[in-house]
C-alpha atoms as a PDB file:
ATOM      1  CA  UNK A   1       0.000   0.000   0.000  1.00  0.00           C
ATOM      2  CA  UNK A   2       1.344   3.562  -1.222  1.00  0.00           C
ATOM      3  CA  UNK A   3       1.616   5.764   2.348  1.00  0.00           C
ATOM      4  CA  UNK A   4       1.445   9.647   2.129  1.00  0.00           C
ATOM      5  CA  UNK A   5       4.688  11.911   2.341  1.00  0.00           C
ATOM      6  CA  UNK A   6       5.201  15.042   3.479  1.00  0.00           C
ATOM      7  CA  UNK A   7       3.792  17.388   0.797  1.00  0.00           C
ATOM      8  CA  UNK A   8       2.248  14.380  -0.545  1.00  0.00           C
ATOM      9  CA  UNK A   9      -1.239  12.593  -0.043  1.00  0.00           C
ATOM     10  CA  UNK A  10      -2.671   9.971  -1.811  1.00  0.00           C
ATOM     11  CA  UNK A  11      -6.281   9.786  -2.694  1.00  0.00           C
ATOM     12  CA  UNK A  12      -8.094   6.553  -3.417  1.00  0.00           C
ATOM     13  CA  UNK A  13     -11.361   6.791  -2.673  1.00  0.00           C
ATOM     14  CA  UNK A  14     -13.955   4.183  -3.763  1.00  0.00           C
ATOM     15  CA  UNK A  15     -17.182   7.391  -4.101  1.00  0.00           C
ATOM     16  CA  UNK A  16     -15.270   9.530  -6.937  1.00  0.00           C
ATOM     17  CA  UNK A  17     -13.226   9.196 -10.029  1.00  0.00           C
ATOM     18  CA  UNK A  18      -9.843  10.394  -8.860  1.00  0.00           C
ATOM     19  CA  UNK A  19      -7.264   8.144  -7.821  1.00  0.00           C
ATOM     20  CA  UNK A  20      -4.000   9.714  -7.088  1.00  0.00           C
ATOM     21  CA  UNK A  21      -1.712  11.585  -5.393  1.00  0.00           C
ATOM     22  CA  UNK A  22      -1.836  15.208  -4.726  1.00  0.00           C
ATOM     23  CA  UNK A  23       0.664  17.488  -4.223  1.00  0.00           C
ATOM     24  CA  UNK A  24       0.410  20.541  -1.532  1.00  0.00           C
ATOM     25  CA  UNK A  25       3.174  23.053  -0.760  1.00  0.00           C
ATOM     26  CA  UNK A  26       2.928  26.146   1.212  1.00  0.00           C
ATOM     27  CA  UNK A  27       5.018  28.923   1.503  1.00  0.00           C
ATOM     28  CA  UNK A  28       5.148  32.334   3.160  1.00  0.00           C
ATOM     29  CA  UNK A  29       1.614  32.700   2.567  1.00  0.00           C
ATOM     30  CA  UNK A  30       1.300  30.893  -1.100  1.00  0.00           C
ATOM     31  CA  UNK A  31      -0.232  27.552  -1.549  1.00  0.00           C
ATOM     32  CA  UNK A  32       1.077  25.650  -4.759  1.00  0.00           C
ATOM     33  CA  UNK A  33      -1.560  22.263  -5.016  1.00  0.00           C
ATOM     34  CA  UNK A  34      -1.171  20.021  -7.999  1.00  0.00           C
ATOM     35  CA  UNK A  35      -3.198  16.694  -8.733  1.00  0.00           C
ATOM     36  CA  UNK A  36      -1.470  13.127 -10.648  1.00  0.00           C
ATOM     37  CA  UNK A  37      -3.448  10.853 -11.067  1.00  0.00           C
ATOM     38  CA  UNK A  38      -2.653   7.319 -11.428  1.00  0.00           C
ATOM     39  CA  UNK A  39      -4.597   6.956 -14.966  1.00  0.00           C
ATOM     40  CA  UNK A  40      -2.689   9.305 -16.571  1.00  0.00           C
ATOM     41  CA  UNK A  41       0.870   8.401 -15.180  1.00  0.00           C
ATOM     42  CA  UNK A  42       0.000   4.454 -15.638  1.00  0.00           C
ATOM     43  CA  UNK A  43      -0.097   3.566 -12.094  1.00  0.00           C
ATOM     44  CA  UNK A  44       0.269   4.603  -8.413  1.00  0.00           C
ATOM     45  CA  UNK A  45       4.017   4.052  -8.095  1.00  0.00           C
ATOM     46  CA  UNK A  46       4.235   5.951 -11.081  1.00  0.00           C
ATOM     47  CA  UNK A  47       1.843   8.830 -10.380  1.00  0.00           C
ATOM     48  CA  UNK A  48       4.228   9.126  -7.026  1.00  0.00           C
ATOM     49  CA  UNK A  49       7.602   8.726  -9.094  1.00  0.00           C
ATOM     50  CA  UNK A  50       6.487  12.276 -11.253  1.00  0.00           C
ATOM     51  CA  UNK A  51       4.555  13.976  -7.944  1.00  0.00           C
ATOM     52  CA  UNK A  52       7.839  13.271  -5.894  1.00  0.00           C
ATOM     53  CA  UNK A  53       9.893  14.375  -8.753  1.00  0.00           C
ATOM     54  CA  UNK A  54       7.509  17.933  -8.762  1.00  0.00           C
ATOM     55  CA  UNK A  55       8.017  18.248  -5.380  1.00  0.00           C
ATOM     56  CA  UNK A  56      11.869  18.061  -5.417  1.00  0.00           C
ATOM     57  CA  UNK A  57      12.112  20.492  -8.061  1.00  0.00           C
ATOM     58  CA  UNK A  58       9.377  23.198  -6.965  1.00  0.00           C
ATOM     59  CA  UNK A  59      10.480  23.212  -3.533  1.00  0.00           C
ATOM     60  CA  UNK A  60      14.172  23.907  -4.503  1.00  0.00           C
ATOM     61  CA  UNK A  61      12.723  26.920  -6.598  1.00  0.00           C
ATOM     62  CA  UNK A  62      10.806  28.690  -3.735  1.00  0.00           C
ATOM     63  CA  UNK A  63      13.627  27.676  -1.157  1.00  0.00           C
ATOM     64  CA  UNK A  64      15.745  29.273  -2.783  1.00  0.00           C
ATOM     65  CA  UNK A  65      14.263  32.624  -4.187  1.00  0.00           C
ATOM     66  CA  UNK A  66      14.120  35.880  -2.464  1.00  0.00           C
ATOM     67  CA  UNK A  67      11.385  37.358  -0.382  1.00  0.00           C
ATOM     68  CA  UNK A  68       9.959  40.481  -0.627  1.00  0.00           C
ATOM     69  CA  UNK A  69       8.453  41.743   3.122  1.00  0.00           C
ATOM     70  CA  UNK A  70       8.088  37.891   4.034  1.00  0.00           C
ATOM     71  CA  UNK A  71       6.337  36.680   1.133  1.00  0.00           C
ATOM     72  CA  UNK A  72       7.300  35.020  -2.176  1.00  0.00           C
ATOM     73  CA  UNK A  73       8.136  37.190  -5.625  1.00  0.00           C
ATOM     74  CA  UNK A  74       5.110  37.603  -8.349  1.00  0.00           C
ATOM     75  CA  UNK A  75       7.949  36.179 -10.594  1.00  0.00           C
ATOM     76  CA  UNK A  76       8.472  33.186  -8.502  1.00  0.00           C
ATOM     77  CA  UNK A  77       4.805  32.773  -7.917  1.00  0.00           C
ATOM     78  CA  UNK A  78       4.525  32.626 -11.632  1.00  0.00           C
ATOM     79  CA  UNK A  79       7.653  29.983 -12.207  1.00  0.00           C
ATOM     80  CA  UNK A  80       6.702  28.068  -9.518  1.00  0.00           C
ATOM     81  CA  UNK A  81       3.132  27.977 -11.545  1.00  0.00           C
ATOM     82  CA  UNK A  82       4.491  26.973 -14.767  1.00  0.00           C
ATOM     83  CA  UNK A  83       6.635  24.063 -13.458  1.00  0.00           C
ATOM     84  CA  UNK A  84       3.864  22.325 -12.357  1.00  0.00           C
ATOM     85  CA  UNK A  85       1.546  22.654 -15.486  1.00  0.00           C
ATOM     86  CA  UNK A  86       4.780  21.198 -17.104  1.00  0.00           C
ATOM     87  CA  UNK A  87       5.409  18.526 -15.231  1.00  0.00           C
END
């Protein structure tokens, strides 16, 4: 059985059509959610392999970006957005 990870929580419930994992990061006051679901990626494992994969690379974007008065950049906002409709 596939557990959750930090960031990472898998759905698989029997009532809806989703089966998956989702993806949830939040920083300094921005929430970044993204859904993979296991028919489009093939399978659980491999649903997890590309939302693990996400993960790794969005949270060493934020992490490392700048802050403006505590909160994330517009620009990094909007990177941070485009790496996860890519992936």
């Amino acid at each position: 059985m596939l557990k959750s990870r930090k960031n990472l929580t898998r759905f698989t419930y029997e009532s809806t059509a989703f089966e998956g994992w989702r993806l949830c990061v939040s920083r300094s006051g921005t929430t970044f959610t993204k859904y993979f679901s296991d028919k489009t990626y093939g399978s659980g494992r491999k649903s997890l392999t590309a939302a693990e994969k996400s993960r790794m690379e969005l949270l060493k974007l934020i992490d490392n970006s700048r802050r403006i008065h505590g909160k994330l950049s517009k620009a990094t906002i909007e990177k941070s957005r485009q790496l996860l409709k890519e992936s």
